[in-house]
Protein backbone atom coordinates (compact mmCIF):
# COMPACT_ATOMS: atom_id res chain seq x y z
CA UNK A 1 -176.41 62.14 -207.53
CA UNK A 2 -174.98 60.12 -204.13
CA UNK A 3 -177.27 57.50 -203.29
CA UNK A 4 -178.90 56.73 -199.68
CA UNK A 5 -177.61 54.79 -196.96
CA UNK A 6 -178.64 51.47 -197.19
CA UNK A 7 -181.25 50.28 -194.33
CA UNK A 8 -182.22 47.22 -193.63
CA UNK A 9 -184.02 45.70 -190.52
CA UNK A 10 -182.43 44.17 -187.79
CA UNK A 11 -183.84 41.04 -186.18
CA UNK A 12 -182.08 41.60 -183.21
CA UNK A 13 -183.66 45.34 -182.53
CA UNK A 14 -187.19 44.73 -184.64
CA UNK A 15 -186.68 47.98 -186.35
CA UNK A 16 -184.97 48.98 -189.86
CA UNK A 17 -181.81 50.37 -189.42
CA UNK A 18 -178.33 51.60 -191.35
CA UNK A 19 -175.24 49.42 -192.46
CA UNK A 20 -172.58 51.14 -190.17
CA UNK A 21 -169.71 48.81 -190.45
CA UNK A 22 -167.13 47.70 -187.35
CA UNK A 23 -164.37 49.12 -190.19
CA UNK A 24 -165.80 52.98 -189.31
CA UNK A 25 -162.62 54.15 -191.21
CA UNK A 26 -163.62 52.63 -194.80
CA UNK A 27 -166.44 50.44 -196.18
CA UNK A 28 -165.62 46.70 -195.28
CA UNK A 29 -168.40 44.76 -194.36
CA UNK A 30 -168.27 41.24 -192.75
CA UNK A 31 -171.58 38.57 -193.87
CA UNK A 32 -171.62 35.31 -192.53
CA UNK A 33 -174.45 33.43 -193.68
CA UNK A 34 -175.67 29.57 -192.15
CA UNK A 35 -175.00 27.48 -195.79
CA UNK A 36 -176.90 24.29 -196.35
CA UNK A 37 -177.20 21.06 -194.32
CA UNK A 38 -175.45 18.72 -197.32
CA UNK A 39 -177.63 15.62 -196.95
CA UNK A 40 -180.62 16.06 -199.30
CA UNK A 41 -181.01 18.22 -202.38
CA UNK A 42 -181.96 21.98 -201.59
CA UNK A 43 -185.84 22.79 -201.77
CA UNK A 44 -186.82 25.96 -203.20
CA UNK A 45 -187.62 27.16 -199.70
CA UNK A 46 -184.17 26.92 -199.16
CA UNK A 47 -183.39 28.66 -202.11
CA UNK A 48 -185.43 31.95 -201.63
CA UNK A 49 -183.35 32.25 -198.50
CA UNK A 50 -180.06 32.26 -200.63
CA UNK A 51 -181.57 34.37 -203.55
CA UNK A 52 -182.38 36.97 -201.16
CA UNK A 53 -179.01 36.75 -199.57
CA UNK A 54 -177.21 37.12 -203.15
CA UNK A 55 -179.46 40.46 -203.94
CA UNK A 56 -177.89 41.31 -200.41
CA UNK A 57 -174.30 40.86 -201.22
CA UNK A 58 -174.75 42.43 -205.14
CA UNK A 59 -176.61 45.41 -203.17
CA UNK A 60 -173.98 45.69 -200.75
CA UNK A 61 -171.72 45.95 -203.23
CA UNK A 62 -173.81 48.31 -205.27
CA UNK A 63 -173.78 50.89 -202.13
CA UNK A 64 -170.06 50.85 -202.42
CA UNK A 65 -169.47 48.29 -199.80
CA UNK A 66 -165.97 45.48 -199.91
CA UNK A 67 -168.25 42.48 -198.61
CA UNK A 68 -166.19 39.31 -197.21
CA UNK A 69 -168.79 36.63 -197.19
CA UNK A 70 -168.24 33.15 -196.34
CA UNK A 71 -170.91 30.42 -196.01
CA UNK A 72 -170.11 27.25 -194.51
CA UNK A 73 -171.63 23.49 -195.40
CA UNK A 74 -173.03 21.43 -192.36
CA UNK A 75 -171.59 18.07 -193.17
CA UNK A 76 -171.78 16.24 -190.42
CA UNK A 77 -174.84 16.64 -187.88
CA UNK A 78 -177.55 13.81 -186.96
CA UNK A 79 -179.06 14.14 -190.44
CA UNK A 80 -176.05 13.98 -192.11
CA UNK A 81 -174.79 11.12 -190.52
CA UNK A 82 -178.17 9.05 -190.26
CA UNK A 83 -178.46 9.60 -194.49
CA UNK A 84 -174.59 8.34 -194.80
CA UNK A 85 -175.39 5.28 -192.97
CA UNK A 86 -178.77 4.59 -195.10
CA UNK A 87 -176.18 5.33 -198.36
CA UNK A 88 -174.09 3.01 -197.06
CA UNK A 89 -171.28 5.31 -198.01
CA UNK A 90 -168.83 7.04 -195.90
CA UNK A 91 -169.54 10.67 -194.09
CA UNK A 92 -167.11 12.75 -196.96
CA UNK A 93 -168.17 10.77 -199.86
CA UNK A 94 -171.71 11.09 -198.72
CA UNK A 95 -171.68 15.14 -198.55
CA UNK A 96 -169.80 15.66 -201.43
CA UNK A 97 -172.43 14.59 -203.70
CA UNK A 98 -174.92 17.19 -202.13
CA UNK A 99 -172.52 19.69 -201.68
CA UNK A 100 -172.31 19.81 -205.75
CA UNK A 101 -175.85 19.62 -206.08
CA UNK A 102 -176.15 22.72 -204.10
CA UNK A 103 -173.72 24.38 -206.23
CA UNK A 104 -175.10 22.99 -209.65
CA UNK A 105 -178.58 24.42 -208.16
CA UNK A 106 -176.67 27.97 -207.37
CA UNK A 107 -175.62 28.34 -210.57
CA UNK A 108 -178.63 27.64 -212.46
CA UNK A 109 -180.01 30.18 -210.17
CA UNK A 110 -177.31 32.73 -210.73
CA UNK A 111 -175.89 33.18 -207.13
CA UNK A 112 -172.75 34.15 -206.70
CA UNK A 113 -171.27 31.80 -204.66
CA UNK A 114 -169.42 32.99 -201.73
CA UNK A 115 -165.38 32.72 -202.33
CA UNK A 116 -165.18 31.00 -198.93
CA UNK A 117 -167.71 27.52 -198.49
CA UNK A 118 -165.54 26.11 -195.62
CA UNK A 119 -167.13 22.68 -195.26
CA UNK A 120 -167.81 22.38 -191.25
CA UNK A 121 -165.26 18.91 -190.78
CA UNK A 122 -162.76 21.54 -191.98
CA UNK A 123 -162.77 23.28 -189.17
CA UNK A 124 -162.94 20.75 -185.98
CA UNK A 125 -159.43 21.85 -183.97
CA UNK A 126 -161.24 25.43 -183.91
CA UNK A 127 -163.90 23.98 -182.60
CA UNK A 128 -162.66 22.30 -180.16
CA UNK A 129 -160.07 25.13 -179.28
CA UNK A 130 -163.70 27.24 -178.65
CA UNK A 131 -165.30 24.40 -176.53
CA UNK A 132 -162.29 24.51 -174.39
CA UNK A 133 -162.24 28.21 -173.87
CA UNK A 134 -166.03 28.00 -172.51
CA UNK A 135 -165.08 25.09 -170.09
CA UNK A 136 -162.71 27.81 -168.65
CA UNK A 137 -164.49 30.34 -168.40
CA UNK A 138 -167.29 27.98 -166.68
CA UNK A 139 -170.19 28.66 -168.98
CA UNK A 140 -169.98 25.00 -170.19
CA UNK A 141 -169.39 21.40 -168.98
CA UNK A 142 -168.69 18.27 -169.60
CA UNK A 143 -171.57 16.11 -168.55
CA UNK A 144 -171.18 12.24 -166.66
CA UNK A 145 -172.00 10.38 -170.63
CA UNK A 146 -169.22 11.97 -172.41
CA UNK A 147 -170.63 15.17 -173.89
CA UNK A 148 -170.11 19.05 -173.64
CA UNK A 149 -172.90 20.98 -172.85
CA UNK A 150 -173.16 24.88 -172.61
CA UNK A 151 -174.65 26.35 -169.55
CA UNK A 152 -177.59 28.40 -170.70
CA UNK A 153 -177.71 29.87 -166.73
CA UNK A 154 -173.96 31.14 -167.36
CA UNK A 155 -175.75 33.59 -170.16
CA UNK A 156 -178.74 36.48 -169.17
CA UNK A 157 -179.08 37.33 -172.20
CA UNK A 158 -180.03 34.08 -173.40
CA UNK A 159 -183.38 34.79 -175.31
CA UNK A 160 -182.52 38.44 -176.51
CA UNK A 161 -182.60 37.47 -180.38
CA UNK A 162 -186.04 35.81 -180.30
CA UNK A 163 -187.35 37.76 -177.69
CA UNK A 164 -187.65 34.62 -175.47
CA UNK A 165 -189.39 34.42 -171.78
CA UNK A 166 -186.78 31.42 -170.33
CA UNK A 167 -189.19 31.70 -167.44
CA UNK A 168 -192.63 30.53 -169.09
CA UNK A 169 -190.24 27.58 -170.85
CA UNK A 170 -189.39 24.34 -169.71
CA UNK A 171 -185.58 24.93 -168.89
CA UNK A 172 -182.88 23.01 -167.09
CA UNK A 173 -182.78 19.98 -169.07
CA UNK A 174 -180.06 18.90 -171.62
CA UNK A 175 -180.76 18.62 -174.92
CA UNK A 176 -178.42 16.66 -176.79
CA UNK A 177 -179.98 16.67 -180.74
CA UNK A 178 -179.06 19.01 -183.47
CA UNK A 179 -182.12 20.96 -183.83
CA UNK A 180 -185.36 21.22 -181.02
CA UNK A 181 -188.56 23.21 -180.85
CA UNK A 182 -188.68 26.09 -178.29
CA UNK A 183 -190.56 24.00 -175.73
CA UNK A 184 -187.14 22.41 -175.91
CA UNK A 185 -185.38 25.30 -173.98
CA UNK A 186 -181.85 23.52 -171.85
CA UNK A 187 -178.57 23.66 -172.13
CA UNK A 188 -177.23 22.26 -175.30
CA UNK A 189 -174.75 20.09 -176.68
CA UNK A 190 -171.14 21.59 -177.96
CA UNK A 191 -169.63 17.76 -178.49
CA UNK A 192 -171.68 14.86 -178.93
CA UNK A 193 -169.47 11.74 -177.38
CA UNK A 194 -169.45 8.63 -179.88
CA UNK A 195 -171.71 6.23 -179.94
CA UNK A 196 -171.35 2.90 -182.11
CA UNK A 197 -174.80 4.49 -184.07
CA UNK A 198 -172.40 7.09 -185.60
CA UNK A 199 -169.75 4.55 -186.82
CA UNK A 200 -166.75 5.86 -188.19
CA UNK A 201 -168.23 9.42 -187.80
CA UNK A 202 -165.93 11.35 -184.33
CA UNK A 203 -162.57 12.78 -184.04
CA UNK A 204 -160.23 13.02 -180.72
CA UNK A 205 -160.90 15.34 -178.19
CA UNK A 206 -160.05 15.98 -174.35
CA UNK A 207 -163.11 14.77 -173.39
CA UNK A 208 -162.85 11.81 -176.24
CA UNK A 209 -163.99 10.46 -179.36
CA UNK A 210 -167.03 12.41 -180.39
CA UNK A 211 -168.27 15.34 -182.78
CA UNK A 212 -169.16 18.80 -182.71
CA UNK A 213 -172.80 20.20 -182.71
CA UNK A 214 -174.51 21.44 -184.98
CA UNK A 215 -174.40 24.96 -183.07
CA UNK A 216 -170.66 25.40 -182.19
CA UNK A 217 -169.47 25.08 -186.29
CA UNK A 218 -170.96 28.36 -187.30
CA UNK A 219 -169.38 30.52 -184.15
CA UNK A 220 -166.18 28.93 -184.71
CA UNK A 221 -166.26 29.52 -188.14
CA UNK A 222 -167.13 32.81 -188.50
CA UNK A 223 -164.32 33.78 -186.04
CA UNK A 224 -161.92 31.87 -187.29
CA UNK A 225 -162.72 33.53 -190.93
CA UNK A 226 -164.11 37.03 -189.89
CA UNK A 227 -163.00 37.60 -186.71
CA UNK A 228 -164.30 37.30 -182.95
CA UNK A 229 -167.30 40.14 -184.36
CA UNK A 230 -168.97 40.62 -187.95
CA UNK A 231 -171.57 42.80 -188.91
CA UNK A 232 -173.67 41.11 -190.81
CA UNK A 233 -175.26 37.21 -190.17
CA UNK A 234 -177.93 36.25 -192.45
CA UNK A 235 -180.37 32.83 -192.77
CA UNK A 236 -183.87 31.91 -193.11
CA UNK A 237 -185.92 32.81 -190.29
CA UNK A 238 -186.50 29.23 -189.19
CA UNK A 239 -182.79 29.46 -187.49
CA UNK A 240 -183.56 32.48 -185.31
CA UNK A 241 -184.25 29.35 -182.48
CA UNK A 242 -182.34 27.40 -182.02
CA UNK A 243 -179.15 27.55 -184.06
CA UNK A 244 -178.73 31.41 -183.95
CA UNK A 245 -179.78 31.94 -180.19
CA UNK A 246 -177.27 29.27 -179.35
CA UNK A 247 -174.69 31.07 -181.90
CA UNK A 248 -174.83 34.40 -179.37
CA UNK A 249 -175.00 32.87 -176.43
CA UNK A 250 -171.79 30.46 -176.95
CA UNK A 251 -169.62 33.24 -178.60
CA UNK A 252 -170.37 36.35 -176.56
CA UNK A 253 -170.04 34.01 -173.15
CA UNK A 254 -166.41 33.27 -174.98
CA UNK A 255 -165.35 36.35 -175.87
CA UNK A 256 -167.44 39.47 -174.07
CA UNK A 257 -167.80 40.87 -177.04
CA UNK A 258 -171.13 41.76 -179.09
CA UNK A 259 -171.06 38.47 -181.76
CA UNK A 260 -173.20 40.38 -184.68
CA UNK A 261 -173.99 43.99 -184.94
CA UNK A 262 -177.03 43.22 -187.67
CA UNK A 263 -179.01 39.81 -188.28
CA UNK A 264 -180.45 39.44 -191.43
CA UNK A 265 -183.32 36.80 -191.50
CA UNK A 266 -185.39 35.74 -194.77
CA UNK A 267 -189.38 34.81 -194.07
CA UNK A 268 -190.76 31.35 -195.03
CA UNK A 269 -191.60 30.41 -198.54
CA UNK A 270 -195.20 28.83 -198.57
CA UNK A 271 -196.54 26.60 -201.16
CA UNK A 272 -200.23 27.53 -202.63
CA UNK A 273 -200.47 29.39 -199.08
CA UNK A 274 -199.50 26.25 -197.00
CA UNK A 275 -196.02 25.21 -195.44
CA UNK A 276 -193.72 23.03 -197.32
CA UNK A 277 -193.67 19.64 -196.15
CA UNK A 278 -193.10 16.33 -197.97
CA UNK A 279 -196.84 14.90 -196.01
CA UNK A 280 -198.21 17.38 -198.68
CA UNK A 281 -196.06 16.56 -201.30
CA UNK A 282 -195.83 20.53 -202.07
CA UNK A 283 -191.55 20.37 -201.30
CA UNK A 284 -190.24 21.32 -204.67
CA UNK A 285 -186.25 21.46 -205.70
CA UNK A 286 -184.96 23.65 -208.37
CA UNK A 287 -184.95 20.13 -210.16
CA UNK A 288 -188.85 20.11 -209.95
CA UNK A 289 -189.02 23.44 -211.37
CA UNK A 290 -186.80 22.62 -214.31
CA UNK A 291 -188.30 19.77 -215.31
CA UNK A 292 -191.87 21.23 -215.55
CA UNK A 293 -190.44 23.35 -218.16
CA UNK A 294 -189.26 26.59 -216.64
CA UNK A 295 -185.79 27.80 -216.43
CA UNK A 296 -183.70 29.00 -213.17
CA UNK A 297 -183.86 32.79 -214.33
CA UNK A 298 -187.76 32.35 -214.24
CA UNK A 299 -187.41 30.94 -210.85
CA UNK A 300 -185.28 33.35 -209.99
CA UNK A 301 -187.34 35.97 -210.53
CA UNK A 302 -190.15 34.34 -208.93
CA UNK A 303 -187.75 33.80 -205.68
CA UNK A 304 -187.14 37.74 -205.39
CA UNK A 305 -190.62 39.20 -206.10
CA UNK A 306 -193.61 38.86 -205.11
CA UNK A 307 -193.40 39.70 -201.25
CA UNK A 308 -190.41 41.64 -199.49
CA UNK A 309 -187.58 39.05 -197.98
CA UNK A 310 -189.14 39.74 -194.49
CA UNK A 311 -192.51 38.70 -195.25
CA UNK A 312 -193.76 35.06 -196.38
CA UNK A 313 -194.20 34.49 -200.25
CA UNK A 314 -196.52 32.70 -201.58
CA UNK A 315 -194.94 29.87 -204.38
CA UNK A 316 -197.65 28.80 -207.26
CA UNK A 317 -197.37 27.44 -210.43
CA UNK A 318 -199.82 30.60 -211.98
CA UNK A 319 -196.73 32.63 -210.24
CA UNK A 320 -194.21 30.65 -212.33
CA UNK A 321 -196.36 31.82 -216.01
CA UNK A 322 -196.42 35.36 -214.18
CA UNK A 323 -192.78 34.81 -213.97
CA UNK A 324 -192.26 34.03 -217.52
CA UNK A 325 -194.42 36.53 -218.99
CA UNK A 326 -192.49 39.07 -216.71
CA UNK A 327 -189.13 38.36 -218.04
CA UNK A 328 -190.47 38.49 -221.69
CA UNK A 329 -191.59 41.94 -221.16
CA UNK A 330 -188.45 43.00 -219.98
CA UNK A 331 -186.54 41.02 -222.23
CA UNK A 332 -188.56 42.52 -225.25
CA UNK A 333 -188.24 46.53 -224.11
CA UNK A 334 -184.54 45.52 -223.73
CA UNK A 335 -183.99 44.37 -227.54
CA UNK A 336 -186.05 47.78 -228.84
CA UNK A 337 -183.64 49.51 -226.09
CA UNK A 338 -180.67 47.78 -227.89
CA UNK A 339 -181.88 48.47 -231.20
CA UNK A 340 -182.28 52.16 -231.05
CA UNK A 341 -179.04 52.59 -229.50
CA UNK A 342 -177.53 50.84 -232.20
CA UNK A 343 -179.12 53.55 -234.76
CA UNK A 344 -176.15 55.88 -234.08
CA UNK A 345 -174.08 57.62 -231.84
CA UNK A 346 -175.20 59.87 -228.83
CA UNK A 347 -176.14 63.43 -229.80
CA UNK A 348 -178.15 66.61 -228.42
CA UNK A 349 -177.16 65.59 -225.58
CA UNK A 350 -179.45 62.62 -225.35
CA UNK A 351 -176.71 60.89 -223.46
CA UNK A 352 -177.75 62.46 -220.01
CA UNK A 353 -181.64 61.05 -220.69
CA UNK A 354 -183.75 62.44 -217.70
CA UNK A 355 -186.09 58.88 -217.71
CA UNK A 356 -182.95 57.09 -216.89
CA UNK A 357 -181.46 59.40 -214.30
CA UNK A 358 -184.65 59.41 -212.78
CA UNK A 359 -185.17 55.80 -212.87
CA UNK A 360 -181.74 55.00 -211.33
CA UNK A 361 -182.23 57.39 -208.41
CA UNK A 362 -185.99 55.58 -207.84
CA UNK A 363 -184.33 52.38 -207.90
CA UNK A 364 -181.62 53.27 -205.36
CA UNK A 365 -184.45 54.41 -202.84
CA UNK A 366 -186.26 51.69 -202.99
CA UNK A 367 -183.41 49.38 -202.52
CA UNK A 368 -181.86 51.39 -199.52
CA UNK A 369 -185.08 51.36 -198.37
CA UNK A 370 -185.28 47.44 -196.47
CA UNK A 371 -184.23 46.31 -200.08
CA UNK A 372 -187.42 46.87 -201.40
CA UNK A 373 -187.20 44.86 -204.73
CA UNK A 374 -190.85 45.37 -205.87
CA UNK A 375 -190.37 49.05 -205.69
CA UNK A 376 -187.86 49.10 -207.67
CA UNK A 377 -189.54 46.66 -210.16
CA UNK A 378 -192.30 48.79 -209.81
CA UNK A 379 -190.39 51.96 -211.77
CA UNK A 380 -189.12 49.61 -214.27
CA UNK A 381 -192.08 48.44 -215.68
CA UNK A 382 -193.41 52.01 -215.14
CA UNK A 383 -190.02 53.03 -217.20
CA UNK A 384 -190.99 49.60 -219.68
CA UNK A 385 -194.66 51.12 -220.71
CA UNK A 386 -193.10 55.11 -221.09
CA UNK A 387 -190.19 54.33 -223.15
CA UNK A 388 -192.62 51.75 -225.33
CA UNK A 389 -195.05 54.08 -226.10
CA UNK A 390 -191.92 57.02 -226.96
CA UNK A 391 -190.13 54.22 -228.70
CA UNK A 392 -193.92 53.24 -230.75
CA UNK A 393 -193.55 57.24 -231.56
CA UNK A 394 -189.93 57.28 -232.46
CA UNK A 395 -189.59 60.48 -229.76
CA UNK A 396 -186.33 58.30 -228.42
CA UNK A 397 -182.84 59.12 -229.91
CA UNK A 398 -180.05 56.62 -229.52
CA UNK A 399 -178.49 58.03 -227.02
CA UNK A 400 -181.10 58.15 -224.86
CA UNK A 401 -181.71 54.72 -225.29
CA UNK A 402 -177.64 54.13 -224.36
CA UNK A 403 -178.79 55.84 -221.19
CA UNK A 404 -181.50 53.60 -220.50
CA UNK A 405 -179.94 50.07 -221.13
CA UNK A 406 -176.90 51.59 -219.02
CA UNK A 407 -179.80 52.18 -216.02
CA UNK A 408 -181.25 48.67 -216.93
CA UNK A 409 -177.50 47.42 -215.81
CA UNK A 410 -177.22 49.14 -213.05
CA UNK A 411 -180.22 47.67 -211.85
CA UNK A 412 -179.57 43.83 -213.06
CA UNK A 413 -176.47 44.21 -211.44
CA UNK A 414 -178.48 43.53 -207.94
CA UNK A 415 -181.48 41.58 -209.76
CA UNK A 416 -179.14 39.20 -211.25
CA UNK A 417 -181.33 38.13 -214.12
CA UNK A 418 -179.09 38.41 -216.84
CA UNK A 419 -180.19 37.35 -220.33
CA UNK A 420 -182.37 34.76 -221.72
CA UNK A 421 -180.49 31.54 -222.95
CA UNK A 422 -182.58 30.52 -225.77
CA UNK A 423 -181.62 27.01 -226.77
CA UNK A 424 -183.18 26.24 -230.46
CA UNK A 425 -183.61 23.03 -230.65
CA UNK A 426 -182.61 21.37 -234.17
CA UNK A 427 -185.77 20.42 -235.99
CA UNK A 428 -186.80 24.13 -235.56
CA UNK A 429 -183.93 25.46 -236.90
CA UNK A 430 -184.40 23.70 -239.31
CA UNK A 431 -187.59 24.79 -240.19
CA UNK A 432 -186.15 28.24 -239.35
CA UNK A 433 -183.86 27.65 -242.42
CA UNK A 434 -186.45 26.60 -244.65
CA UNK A 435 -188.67 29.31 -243.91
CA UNK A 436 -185.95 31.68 -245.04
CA UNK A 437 -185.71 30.30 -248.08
CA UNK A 438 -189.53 30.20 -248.82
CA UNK A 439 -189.43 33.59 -248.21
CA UNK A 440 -186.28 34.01 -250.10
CA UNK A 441 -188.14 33.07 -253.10
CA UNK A 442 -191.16 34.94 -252.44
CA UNK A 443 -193.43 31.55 -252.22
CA UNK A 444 -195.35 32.67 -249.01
CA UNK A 445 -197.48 30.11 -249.32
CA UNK A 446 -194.69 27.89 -248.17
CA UNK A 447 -193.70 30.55 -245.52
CA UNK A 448 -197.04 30.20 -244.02
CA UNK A 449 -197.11 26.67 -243.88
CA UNK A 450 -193.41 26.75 -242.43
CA UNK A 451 -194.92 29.49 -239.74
CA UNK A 452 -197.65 27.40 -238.17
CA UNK A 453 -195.18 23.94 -238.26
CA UNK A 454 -192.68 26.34 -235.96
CA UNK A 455 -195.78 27.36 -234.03
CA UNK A 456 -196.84 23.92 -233.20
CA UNK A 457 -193.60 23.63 -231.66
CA UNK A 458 -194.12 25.87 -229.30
CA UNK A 459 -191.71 28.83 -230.87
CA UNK A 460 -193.07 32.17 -232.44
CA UNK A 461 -191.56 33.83 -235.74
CA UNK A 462 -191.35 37.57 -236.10
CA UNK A 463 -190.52 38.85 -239.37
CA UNK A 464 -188.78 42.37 -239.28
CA UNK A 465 -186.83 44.27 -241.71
CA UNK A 466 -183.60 42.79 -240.55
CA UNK A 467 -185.10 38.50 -241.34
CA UNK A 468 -186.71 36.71 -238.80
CA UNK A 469 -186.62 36.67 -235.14
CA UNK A 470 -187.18 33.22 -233.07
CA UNK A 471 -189.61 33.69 -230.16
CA UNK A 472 -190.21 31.38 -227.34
CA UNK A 473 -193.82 30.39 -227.54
């Protein structure tokens, strides 16, 4: 059965529209997305913006698209620079540390890390090579301190991403920092001349020592990676204004060409309905999560459910247990899946199950369909209570149940939940071991006593005709 086209909404247009790639002759698709600022450790606000750009790329892939992605790290910007100097440790040495964190934090999540994380200090000749080229064509300057500004009055369409009114905004001045409210509105900064605050933080240029800002790394970037246009640009929706505006506006002034065909923005992650901030103290890493008990594949899941990527979702602790309890489900309907399958080989033509086809053709609706993730969780745990109940009345052969762990892959495969890692630790083992051998020599008594001991440490003990099977409590 051919699946849909995949849809998804477009920032730029406000309406949900198809993937039609620049390469109109095959199925190559360009995604650039804005990578991390490397100067703190990521918060989980952060991190719902990257899981939802991972079930992008997997789904992308899953609709028979070749995705080149490449993500860049901000390492040097004002906040980058300002936590080097506190550190007392130079710019590189700095950034490295959090640009590991950020990937130790990515795998515990199970992202697939882009094959291209250009760090932005990588990448300054192109930079400046792009700065030039919009001094020539007059649509930016270099001001009387030093610094390169571009000239939002060079650009009309300055505004068309966020919908902006220039006219009811304060507009004319420059503004010179990194990042700025809208109420900011002026040309901005391309270079940033040196000042003794930054240290040994600049690099030669024809207008002097200085830096790049924070805006010009991602254009220059992305062409120098992807070419002049890509298709797809993704981020969290806080960097519609400034950083993406200014993204447009400085690459379509250098090149006349449309810079993105689709934008791809994820919605804010609140915390027990309020914004993140550290004033609250509500700003949790994945490190936070972890250490309250939970695992990354229960924050994971949390991450991608819940509330579609375009719509603000709500973080609680209750939604963490909801989380766990979730997975279990799923993870128990998978090992009756596996078990039945393992009865015997495929026969009366079980192998072409009609719960699974028609599972797999739900599921590919609902993803082409804005990647609507809770749909398609929706008709699993619809599939989960059907094929439990035919399962409790053995009306499943193993075939079928091939069928339906080969539709449970299918899915994963853009869920990215994978399996449970169940570490035992060694005292219940232990106790794991002893309880065998209770039971070995039929003194239940023993066994029971063994049971509850397990139990207070938090595990569960299922006894089934193949010996005992270790639970997470």
């Amino acid at each position: 059965m051919p699946r849909p086209p995949l849809q998804l909404f477009n920032s730029m247009t406000r309406a949900i529209e198809p993937i039609v790639p620049l390469d109109r002759a095959g199925k190559r698709l360009s995604l650039y997305v804005c990578g991390p600022t490397i100067y703190n450790y990521g918060h989980i606000g952060n991190f719902r913006t990257y899981v939802a750009v991972d079930i992008l790329r997997r789904a992308l892939r899953h609709f028979d698209f070749e995705v080149d992605h490449v993500m860049q790290f901000t390492d040097v910007d004002d906040k980058t620079i300002r936590g080097a100097h506190e550190k007392g440790l130079p710019l590189k040495e700095f950034t490295a540390i959090f640009r590991q964190a950020f990937l130790d934090d990515a795998k515990t999540l199970n992202l697939e890390v882009p094959p291209r994380t250009p760090n932005a200090t990588d990448h300054i000749p192109a930079m400046v090579a792009l700065i030039q080229k919009l001094i020539d064509k007059k649509s930016a300057y270099v001001s009387d301190d030093g610094s390169v500004y571009f000239r939002i009055a060079s650009f009309p369409k300055y505004g068309c991403l966020c919908h902006l009114d220039l006219s009811s905004l304060i507009s004319g001045a420059r503004v010179n920092q990194d990042e700025y409210e809208k109420e900011g509105v002026g040309d901005f900064v391309l270079w940033k001349k040196w000042v003794p605050a930054d240290g040994d933080v600049g690099w030669d240029s024809p207008w002097g020592k200085g830096r790049p800002g924070w805006h010009i790394e991602c254009s220059a970037l992305s062409m120098e990676h992807l070419g002049e246009q890509i298709d797809l640009h993704g981020g969290g929706t806080d960097l519609r204004f400034p950083h993406h505006e200014n993204e447009i506006a400085q690459s379509e002034a250098a090149t006349g060409l449309t810079f993105v065909r689709h934008w791809f923005h994820v919605e804010h992650l609140l915390v027990d309905g309020q914004k993140m901030s550290k004033s609250l103290g509500n700003m949790y890493t994945v490190r936070d999560v972890l250490a309250r008990g939970y695992t990354g594949r229960e924050l994971r899941y949390a991450l991608l459910s819940g509330a579609n990527y375009g719509k603000n979702l709500n973080f609680t602790w209750q939604g963490m247990e909801d989380a766990k309890t979730a997975l279990h489900r799923i993870d128990e309907w998978r090992k009756r899946v596996r078990d039945k399958a393992a009865e015997g080989p495929p026969s009366d033509g079980a192998a072409s199950s009609l719960p699974a086809q028609e599972f797999v053709a739900h599921c590919d609706a609902a993803l082409a369909d804005n990647l609507n993730i809770n749909g398609a969780l929706g008709h699993l745990f619809e599939l989960v209570r059907q094929t439990n109940g035919a399962l409790d009345k053995a009306q499943i052969l193993p075939g079928e149940a091939r069928a339906l762990a080969a539709a449970w892959t299918a899915l994963d495969s853009i869920l990215g939940l994978g399996d449970a890692t169940v570490v035992i630790p060694v005292e219940v083992q232990t106790l794991l071991d002893q309880r065998a051998e209770a039971r070995k020599a039929k003194n239940f008594a023993k066994s029971d006593e063994l049971r509850q001991a397990i139990e207070d440490l938090g595990w569960k003990v299922k006894d089934t005709p193949k010996g005992q099977e270790l639970l997470p409590g």
